[in-house]
C-alpha atoms as a PDB file:
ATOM      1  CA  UNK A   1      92.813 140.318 123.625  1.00  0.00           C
ATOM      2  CA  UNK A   2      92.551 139.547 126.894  1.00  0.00           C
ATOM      3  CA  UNK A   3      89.575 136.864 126.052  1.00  0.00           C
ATOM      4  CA  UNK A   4      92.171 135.172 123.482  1.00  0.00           C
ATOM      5  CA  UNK A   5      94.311 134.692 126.648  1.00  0.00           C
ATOM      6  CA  UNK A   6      92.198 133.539 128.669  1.00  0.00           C
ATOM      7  CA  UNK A   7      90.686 130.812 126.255  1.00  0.00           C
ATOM      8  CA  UNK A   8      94.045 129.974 125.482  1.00  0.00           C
ATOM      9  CA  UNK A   9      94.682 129.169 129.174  1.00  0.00           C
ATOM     10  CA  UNK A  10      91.795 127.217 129.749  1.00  0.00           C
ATOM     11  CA  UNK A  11      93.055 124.939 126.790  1.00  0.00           C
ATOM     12  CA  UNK A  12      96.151 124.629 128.323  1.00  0.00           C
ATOM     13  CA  UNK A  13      94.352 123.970 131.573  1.00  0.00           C
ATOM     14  CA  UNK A  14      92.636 121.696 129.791  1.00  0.00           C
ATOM     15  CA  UNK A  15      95.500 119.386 128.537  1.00  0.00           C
ATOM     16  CA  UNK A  16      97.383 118.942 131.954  1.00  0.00           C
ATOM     17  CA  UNK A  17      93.921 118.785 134.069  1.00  0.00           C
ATOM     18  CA  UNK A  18      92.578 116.296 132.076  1.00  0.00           C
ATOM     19  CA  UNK A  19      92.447 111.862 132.669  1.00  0.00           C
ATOM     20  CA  UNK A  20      94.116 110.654 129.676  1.00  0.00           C
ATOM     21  CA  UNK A  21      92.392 107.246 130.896  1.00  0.00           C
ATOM     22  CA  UNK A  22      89.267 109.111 130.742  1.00  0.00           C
ATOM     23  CA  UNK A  23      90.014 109.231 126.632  1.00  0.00           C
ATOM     24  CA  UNK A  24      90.281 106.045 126.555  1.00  0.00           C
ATOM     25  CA  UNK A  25      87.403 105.125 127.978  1.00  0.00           C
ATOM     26  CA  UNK A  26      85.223 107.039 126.235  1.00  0.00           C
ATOM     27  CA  UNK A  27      86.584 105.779 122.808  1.00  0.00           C
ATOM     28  CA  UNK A  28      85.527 102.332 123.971  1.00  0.00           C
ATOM     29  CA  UNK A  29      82.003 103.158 125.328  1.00  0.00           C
ATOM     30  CA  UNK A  30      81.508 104.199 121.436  1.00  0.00           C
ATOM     31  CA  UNK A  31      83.094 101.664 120.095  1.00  0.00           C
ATOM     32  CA  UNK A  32      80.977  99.104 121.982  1.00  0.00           C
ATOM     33  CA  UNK A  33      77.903 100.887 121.688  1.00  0.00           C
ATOM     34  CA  UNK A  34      77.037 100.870 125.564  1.00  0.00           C
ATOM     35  CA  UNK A  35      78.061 100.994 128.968  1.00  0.00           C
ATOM     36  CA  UNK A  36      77.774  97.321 129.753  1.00  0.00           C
ATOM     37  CA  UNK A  37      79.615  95.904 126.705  1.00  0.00           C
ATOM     38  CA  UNK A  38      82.407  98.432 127.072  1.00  0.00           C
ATOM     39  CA  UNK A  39      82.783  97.336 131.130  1.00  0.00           C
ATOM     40  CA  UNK A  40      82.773  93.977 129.574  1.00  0.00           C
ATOM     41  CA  UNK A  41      85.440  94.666 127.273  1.00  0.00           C
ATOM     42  CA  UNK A  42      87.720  96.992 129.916  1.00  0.00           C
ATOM     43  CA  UNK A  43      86.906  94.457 132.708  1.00  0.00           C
ATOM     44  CA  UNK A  44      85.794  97.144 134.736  1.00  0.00           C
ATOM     45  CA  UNK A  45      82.504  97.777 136.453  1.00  0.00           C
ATOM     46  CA  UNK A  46      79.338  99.544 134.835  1.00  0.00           C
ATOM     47  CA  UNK A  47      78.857 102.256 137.441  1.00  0.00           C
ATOM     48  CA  UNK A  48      83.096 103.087 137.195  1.00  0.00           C
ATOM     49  CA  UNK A  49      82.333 103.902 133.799  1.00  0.00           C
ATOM     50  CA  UNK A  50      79.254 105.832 133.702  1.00  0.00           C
ATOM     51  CA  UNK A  51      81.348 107.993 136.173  1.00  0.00           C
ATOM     52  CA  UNK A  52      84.212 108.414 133.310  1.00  0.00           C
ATOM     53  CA  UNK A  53      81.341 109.518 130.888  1.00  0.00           C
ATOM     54  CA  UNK A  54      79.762 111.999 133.289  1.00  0.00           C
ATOM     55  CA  UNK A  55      83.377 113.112 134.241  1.00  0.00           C
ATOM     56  CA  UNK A  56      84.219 114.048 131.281  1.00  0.00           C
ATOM     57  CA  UNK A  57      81.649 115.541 130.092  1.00  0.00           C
ATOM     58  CA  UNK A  58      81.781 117.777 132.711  1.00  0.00           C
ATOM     59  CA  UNK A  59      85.028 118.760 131.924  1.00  0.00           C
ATOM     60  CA  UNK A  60      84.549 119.381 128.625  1.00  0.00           C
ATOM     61  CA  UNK A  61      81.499 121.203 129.212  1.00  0.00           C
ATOM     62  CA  UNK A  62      79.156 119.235 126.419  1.00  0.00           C
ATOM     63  CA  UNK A  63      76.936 116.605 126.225  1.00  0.00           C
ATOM     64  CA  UNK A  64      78.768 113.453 124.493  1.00  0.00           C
ATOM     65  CA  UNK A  65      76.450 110.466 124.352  1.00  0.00           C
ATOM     66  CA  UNK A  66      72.531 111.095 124.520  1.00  0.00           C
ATOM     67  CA  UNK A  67      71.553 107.766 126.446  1.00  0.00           C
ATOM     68  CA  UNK A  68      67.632 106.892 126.767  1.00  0.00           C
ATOM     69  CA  UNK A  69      66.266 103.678 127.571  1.00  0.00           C
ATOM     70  CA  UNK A  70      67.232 101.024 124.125  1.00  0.00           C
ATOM     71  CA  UNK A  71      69.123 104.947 122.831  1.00  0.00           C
ATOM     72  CA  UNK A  72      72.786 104.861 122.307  1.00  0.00           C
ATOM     73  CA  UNK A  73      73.796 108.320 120.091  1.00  0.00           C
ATOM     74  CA  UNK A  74      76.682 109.767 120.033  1.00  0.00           C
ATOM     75  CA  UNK A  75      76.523 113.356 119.762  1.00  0.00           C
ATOM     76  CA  UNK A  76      78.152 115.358 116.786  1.00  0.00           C
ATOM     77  CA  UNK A  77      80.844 116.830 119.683  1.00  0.00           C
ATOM     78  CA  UNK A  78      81.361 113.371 120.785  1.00  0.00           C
ATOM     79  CA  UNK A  79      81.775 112.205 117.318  1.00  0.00           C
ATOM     80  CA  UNK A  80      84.696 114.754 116.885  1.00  0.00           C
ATOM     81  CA  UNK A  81      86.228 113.517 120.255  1.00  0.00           C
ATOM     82  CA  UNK A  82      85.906 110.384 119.456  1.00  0.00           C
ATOM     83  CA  UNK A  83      88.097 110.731 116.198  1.00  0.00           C
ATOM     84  CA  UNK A  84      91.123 112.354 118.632  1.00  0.00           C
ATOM     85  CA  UNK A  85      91.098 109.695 120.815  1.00  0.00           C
ATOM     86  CA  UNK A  86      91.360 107.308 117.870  1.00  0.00           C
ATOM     87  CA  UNK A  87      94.123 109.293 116.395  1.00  0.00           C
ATOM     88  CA  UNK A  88      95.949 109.836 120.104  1.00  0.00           C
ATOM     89  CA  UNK A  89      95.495 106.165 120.749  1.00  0.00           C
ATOM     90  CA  UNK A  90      96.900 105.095 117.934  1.00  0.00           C
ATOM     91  CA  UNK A  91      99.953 107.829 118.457  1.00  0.00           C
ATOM     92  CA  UNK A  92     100.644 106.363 122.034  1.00  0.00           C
ATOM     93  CA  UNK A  93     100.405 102.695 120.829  1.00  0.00           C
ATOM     94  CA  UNK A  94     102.853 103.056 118.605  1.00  0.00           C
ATOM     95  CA  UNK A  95     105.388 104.353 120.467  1.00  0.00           C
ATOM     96  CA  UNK A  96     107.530 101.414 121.518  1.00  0.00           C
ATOM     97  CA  UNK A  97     107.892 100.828 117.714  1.00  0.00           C
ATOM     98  CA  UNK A  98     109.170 104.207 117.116  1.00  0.00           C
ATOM     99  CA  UNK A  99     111.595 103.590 119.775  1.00  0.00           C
ATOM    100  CA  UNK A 100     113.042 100.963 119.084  1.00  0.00           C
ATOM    101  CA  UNK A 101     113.581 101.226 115.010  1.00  0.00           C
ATOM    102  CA  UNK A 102     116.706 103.383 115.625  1.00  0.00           C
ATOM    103  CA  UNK A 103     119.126 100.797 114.021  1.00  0.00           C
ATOM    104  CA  UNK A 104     120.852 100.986 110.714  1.00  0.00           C
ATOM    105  CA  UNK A 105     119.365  98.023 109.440  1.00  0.00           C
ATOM    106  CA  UNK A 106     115.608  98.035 108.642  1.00  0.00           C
ATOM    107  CA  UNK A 107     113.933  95.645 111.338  1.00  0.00           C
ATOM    108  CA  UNK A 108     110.856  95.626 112.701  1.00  0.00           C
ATOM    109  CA  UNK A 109     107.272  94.667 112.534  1.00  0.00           C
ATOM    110  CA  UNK A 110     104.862  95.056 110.014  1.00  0.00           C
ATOM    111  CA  UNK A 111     101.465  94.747 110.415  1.00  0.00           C
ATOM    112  CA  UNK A 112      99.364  93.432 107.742  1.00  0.00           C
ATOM    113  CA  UNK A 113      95.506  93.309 107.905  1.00  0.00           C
ATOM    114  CA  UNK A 114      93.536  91.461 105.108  1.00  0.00           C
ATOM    115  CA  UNK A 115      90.434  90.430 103.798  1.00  0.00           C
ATOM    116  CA  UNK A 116      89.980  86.638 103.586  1.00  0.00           C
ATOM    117  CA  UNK A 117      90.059  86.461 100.121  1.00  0.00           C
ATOM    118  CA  UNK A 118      93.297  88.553  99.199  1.00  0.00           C
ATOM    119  CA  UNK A 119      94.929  86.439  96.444  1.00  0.00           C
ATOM    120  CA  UNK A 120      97.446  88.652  94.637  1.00  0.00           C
ATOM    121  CA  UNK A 121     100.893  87.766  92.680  1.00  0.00           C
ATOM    122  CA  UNK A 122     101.596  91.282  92.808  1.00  0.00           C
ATOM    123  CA  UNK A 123     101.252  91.614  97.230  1.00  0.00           C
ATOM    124  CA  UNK A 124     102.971  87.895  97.255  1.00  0.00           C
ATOM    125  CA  UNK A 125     105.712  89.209  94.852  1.00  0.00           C
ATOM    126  CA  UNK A 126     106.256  92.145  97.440  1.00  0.00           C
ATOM    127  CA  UNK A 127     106.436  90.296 100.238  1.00  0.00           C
ATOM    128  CA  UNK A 128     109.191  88.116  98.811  1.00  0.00           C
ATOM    129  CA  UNK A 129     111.504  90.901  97.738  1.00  0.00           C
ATOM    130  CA  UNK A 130     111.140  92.710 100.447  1.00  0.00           C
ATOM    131  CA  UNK A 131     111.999  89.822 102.891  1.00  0.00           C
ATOM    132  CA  UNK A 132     115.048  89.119 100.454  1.00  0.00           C
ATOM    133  CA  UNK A 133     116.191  93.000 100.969  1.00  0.00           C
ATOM    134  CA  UNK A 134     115.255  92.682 104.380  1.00  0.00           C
ATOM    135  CA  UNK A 135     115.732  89.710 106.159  1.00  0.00           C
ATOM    136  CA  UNK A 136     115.806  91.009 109.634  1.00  0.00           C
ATOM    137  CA  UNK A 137     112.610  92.537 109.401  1.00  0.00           C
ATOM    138  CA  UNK A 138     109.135  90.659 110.984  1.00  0.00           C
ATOM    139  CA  UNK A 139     105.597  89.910 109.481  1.00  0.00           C
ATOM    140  CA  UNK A 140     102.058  90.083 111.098  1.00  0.00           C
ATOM    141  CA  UNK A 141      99.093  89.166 108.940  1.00  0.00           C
ATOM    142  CA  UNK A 142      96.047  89.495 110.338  1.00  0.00           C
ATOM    143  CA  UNK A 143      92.767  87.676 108.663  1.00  0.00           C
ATOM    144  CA  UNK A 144      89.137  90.357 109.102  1.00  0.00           C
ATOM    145  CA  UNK A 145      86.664  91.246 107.571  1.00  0.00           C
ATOM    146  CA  UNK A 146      87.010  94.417 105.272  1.00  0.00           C
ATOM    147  CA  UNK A 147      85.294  96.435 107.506  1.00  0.00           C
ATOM    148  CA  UNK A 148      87.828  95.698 110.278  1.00  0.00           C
ATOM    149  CA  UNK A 149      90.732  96.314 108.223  1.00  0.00           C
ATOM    150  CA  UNK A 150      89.649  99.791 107.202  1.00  0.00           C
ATOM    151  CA  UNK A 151      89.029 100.102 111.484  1.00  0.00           C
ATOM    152  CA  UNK A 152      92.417  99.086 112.593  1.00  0.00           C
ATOM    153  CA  UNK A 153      94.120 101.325 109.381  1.00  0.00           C
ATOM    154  CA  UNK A 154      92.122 103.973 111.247  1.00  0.00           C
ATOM    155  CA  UNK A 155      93.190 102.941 114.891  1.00  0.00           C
ATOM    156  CA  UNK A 156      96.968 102.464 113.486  1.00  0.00           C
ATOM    157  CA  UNK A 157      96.659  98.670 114.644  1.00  0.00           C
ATOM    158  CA  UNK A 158      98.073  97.558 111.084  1.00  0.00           C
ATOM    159  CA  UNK A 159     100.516  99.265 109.408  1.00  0.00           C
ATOM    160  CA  UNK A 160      98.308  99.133 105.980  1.00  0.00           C
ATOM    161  CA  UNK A 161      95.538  96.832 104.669  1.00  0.00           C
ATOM    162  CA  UNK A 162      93.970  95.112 101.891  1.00  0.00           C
ATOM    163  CA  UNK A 163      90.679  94.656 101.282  1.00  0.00           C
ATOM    164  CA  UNK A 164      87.257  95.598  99.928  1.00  0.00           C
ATOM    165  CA  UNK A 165      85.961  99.515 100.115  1.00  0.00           C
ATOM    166  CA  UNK A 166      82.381 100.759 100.261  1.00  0.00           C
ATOM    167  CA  UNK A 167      82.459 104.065 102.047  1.00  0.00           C
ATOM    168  CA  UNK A 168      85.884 105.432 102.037  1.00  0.00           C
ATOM    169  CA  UNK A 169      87.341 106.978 105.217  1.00  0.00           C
ATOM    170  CA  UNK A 170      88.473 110.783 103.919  1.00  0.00           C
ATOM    171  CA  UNK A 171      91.436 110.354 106.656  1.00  0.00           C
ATOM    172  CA  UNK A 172      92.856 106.825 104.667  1.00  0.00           C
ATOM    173  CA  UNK A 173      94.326 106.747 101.328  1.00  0.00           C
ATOM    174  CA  UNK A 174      93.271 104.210  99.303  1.00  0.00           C
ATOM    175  CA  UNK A 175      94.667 102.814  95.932  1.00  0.00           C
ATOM    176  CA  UNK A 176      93.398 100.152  93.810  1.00  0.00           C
ATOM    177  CA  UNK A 177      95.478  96.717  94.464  1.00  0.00           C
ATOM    178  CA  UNK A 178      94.001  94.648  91.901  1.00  0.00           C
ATOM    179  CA  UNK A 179      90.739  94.151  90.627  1.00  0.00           C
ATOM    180  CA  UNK A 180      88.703  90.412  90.595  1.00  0.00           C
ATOM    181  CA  UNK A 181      85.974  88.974  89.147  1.00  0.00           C
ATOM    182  CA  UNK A 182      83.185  87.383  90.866  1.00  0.00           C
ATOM    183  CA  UNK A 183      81.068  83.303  89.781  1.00  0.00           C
ATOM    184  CA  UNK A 184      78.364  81.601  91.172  1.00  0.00           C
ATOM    185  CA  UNK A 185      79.183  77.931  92.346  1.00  0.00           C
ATOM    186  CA  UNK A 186      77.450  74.949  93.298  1.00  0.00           C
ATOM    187  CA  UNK A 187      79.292  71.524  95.245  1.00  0.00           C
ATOM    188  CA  UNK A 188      78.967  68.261  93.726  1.00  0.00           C
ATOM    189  CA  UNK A 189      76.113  67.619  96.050  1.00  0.00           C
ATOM    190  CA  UNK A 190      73.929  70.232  93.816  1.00  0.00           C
ATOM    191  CA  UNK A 191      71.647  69.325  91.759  1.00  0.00           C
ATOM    192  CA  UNK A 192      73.407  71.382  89.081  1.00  0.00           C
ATOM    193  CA  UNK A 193      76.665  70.056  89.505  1.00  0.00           C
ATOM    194  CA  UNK A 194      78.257  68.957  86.074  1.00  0.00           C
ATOM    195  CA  UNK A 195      75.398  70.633  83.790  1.00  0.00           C
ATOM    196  CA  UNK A 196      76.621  72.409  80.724  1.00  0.00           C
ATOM    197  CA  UNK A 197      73.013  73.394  79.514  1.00  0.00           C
ATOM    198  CA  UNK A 198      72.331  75.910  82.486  1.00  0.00           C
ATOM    199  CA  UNK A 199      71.361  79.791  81.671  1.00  0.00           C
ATOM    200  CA  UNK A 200      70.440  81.885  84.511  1.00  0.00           C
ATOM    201  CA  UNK A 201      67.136  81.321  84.806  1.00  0.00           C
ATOM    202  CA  UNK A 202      68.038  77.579  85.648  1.00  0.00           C
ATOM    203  CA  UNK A 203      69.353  79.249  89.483  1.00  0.00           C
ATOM    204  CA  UNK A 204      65.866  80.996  90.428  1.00  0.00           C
ATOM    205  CA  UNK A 205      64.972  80.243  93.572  1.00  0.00           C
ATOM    206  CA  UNK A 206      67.315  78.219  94.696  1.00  0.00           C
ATOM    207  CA  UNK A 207      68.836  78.663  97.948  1.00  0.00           C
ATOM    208  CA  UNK A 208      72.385  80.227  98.366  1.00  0.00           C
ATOM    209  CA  UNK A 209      75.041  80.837 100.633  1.00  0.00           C
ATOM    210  CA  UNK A 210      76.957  83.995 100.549  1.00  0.00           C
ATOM    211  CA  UNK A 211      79.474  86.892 102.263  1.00  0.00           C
ATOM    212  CA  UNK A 212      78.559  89.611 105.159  1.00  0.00           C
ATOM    213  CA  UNK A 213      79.317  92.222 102.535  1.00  0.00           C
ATOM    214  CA  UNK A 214      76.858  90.627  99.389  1.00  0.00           C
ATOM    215  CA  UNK A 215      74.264  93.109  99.617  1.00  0.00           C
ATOM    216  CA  UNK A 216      73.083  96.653  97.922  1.00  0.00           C
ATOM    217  CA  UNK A 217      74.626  98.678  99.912  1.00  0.00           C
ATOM    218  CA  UNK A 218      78.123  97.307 100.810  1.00  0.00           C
ATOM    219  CA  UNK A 219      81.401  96.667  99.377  1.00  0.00           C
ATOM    220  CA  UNK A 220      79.693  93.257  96.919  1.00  0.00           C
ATOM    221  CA  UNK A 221      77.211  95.412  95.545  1.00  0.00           C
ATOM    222  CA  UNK A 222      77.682  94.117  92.089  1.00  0.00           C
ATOM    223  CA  UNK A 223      77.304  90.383  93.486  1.00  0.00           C
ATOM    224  CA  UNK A 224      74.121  91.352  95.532  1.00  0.00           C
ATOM    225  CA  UNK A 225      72.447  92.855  91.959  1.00  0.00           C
ATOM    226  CA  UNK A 226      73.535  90.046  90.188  1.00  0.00           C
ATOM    227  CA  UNK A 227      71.851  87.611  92.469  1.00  0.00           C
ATOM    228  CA  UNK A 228      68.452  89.568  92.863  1.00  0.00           C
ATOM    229  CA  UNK A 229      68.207  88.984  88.549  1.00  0.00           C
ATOM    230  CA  UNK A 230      69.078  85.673  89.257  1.00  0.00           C
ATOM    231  CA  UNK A 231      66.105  85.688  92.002  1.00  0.00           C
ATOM    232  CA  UNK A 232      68.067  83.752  94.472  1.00  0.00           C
ATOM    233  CA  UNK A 233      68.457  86.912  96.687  1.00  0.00           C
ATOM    234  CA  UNK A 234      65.913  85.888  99.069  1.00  0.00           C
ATOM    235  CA  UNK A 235      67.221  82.474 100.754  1.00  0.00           C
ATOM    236  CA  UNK A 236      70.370  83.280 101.757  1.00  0.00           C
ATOM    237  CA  UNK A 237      71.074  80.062 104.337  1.00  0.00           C
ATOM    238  CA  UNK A 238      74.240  80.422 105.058  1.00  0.00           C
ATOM    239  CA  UNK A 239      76.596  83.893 105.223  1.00  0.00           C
ATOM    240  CA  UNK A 240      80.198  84.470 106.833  1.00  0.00           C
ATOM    241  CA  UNK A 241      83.163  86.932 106.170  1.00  0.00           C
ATOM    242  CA  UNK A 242      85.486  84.283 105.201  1.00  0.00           C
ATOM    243  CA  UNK A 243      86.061  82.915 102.118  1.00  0.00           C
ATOM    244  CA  UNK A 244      86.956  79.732 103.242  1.00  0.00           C
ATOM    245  CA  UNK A 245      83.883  79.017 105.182  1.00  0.00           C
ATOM    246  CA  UNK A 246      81.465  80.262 102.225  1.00  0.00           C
ATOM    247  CA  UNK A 247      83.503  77.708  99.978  1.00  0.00           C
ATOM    248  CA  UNK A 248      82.938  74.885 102.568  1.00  0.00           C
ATOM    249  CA  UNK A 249      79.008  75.771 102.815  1.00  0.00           C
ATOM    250  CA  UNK A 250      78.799  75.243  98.975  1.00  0.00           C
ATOM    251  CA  UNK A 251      81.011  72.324  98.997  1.00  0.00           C
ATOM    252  CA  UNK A 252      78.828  70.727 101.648  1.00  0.00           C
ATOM    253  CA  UNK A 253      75.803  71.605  99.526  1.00  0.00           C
ATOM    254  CA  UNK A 254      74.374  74.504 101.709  1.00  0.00           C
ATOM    255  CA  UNK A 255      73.074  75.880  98.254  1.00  0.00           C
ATOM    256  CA  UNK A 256      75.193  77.908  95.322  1.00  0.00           C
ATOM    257  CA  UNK A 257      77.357  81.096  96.073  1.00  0.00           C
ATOM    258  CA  UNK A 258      79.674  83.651  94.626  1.00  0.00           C
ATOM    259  CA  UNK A 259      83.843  83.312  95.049  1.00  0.00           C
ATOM    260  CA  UNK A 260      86.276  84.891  92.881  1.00  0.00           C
ATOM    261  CA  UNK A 261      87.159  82.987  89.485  1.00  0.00           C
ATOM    262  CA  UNK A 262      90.625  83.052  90.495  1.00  0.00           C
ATOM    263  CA  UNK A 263      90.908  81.731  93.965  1.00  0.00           C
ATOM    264  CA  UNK A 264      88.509  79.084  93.001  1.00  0.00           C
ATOM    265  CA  UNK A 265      90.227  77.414  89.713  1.00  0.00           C
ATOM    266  CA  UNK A 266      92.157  74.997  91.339  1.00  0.00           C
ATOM    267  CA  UNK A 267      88.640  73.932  93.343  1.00  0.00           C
ATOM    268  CA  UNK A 268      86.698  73.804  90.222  1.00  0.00           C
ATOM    269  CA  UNK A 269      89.980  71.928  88.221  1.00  0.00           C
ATOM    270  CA  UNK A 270      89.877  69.044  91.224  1.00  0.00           C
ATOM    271  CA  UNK A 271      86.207  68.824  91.271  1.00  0.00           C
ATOM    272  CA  UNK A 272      85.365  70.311  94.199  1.00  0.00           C
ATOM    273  CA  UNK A 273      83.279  73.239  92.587  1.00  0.00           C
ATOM    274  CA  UNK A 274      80.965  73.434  90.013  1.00  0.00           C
ATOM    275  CA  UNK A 275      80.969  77.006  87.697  1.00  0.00           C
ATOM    276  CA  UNK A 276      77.174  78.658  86.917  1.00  0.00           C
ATOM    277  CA  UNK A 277      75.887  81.459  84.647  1.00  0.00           C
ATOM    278  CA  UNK A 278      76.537  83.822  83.740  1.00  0.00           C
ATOM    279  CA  UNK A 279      79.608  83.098  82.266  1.00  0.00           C
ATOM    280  CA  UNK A 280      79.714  86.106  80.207  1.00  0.00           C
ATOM    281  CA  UNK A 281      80.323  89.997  82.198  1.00  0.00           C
ATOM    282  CA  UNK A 282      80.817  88.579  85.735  1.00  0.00           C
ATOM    283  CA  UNK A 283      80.700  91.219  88.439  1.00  0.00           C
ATOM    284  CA  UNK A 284      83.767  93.080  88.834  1.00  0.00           C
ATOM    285  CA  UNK A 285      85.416  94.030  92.477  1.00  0.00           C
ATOM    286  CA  UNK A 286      88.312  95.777  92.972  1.00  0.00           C
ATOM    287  CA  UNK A 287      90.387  94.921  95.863  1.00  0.00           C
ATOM    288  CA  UNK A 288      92.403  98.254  97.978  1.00  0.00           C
ATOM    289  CA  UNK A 289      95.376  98.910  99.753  1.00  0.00           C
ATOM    290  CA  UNK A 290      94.716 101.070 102.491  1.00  0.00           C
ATOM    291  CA  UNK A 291      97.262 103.133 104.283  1.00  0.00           C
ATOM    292  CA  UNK A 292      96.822 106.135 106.589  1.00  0.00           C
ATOM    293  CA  UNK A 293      99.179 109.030 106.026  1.00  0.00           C
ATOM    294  CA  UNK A 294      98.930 110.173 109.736  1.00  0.00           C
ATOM    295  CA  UNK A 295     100.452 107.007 110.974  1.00  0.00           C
ATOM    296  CA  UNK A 296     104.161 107.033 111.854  1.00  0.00           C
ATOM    297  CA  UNK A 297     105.796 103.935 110.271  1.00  0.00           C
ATOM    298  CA  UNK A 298     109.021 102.277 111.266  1.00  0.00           C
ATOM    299  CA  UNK A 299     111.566 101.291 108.316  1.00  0.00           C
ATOM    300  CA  UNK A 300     109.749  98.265 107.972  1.00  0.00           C
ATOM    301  CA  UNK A 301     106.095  99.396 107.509  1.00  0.00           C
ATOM    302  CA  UNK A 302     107.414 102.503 105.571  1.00  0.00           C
ATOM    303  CA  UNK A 303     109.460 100.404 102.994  1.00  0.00           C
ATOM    304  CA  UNK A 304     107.178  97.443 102.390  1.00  0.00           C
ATOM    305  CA  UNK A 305     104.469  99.942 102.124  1.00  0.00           C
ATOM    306  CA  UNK A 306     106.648 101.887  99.410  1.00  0.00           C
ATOM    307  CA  UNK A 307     107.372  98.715  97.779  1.00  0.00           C
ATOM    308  CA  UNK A 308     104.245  97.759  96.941  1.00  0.00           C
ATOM    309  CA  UNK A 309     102.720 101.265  96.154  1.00  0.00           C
ATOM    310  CA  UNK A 310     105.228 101.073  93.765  1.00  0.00           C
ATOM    311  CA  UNK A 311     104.773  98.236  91.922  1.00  0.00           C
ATOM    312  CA  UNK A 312     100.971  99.262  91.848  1.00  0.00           C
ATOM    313  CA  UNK A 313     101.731 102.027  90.115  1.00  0.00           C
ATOM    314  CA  UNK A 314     104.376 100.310  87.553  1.00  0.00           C
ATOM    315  CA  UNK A 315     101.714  97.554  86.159  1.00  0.00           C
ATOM    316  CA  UNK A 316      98.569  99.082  84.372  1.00  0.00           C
ATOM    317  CA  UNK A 317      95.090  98.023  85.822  1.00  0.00           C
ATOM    318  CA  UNK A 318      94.508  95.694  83.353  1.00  0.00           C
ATOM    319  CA  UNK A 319      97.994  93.393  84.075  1.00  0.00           C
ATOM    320  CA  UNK A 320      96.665  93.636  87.898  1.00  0.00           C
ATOM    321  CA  UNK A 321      93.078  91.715  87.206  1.00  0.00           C
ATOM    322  CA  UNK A 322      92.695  88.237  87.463  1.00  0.00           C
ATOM    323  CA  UNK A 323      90.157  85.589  86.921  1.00  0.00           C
ATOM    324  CA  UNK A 324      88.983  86.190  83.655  1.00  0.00           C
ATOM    325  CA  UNK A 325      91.287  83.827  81.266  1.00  0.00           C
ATOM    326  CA  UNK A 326      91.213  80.179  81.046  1.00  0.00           C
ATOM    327  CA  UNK A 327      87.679  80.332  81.524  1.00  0.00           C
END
């Protein structure tokens, strides 16, 4: 018994002892990988910082980051630490919104984050009624890669996402948005540009531009397989997160790449693309909105959110996928 008491009062101790600050700082040293980058980052000096580390480790009694000359591992302790100073960080960001939505009417910001290539009737339909119900209320959107949008979700930077999944977060929730369908184009620099005759042995070996995420083992798996039977997998020239930049590499001429069928039509419709094989079974991505049920939402972020779960779950999978007609 009297053990019990006495651990309980060192963990009390504990949270009025401790350097909030020093939480802080140790969530950026992992973020950033390093010492240097994260004294970069907090525009502080390199030695301050390795003094926060070895401070709190000390405190806490455990070893948090095993560094070693070009080692940077974060132990399994400072992995769980890590995660509470995401989640507290988050909590004390968030704050001044909480604060301040104590109105009647629903105001507010809510912040969006989304992949480059989110193009949705159903999330544009949302936004629309939701401004119409809610005209006072405010609008962030904030263009990242996928990976990034699942990160600030985490971090409770954005009050949900959309975007592409390929290792869920257990703490997020995740629902499918709508799902899309995946081409290979060419600009009318190509040589292919304007052939009907072409099977998919006409793209081997050519060279191709492509996304961050087009490989094996991320979120465009089914893109990255497709291309290795195509055998154009191996001279990638050209890559970026953003769909606008992989469409201006293969307008340019870069080489041929994958968008989805129904971003694209308009490009292909005014010439500026050029549709390859296959035509027939193209890879199919679904696109997720991502929401963390420890975050708390103002009205705004908590009714938009509600919104569009909703009308998720009213249409049927197949009414939310897009780019296979007028093909």
């Amino acid at each position: 018994m009297r053990e019990h008491q006495l651990k309980k009062h060192q963990a009390q101790r504990l949270a009025w002892d401790l350097d909030w600050n020093l939480l802080r700082t140790f969530m950026v040293i992992v973020e950033e990988r390093g010492i240097t980058a994260a004294a970069e980052r907090l525009g502080l000096k390199q030695p301050t910082l390795s003094n926060a580390l070895a401070r709190i480790e000390a405190r806490l009694g455990r070893r948090l980051i095993d560094r070693k000359p070009n080692v940077f591992e974060v132990t399994e302790a400072g992995r769980l630490l890590y995660n509470d100073c995401v989640e507290i960080f988050g909590t004390v960001a968030r704050l001044p919104i909480r604060l301040r939505d104590v109105q009647e009417q629903v105001t507010g910001n809510v912040a969006i984050a989304v992949a480059s290539h989110i193009v949705s009737p159903l999330f544009d339909q949302a936004l629309s009624d939701f401004h119409t119900r809610h005209p006072k209320a405010t609008f962030t959107i904030s263009v990242m890669t996928s990976l990034d949008v699942v990160t600030a979700v985490a971090q409770k930077r954005a009050s949900f996402g959309l975007c592409l999944v390929h290792n869920p977060d257990p703490r997020l929730d995740y629902r499918v948005v709508y799902r899309e369908f995946f081409g290979f184009f060419c600009g009318p620099k190509h040589r292919l540009y304007g052939r009907t005759d072409l099977t998919l042995d006409d793209l081997r070996g050519e060279t191709s531009v492509s996304f961050q995420t087009d490989h094996p083992s991320d979120a465009l798996r089914p893109v990255a397989l497709l291309r290795a039977v195509a055998q154009v997998e191996d001279a990638v020239i050209g890559i970026s997160s953003s769909l606008e930049e992989v469409r201006r590499m293969i307008t340019a001429g870069l080489g041929i790449g994958p968008l989805p069928l129904h971003v694209v039509r308009r490009d292909v419709r005014d010439g500026l693309l050029w549709r390859l094989p296959p035509y027939q079974d193209p890879p199919a991505i679904d696109i997720f909105l991502v929401s963390n049920p420890q975050a708390s939402l103002n009205r705004a972020e908590a009714g938009l959110l509600a919104l569009l779960r909703g009308q998720v779950d009213e249409l049927p999978l197949a009414a939310r996928t897009y780019g296979l007609d007028g093909w």
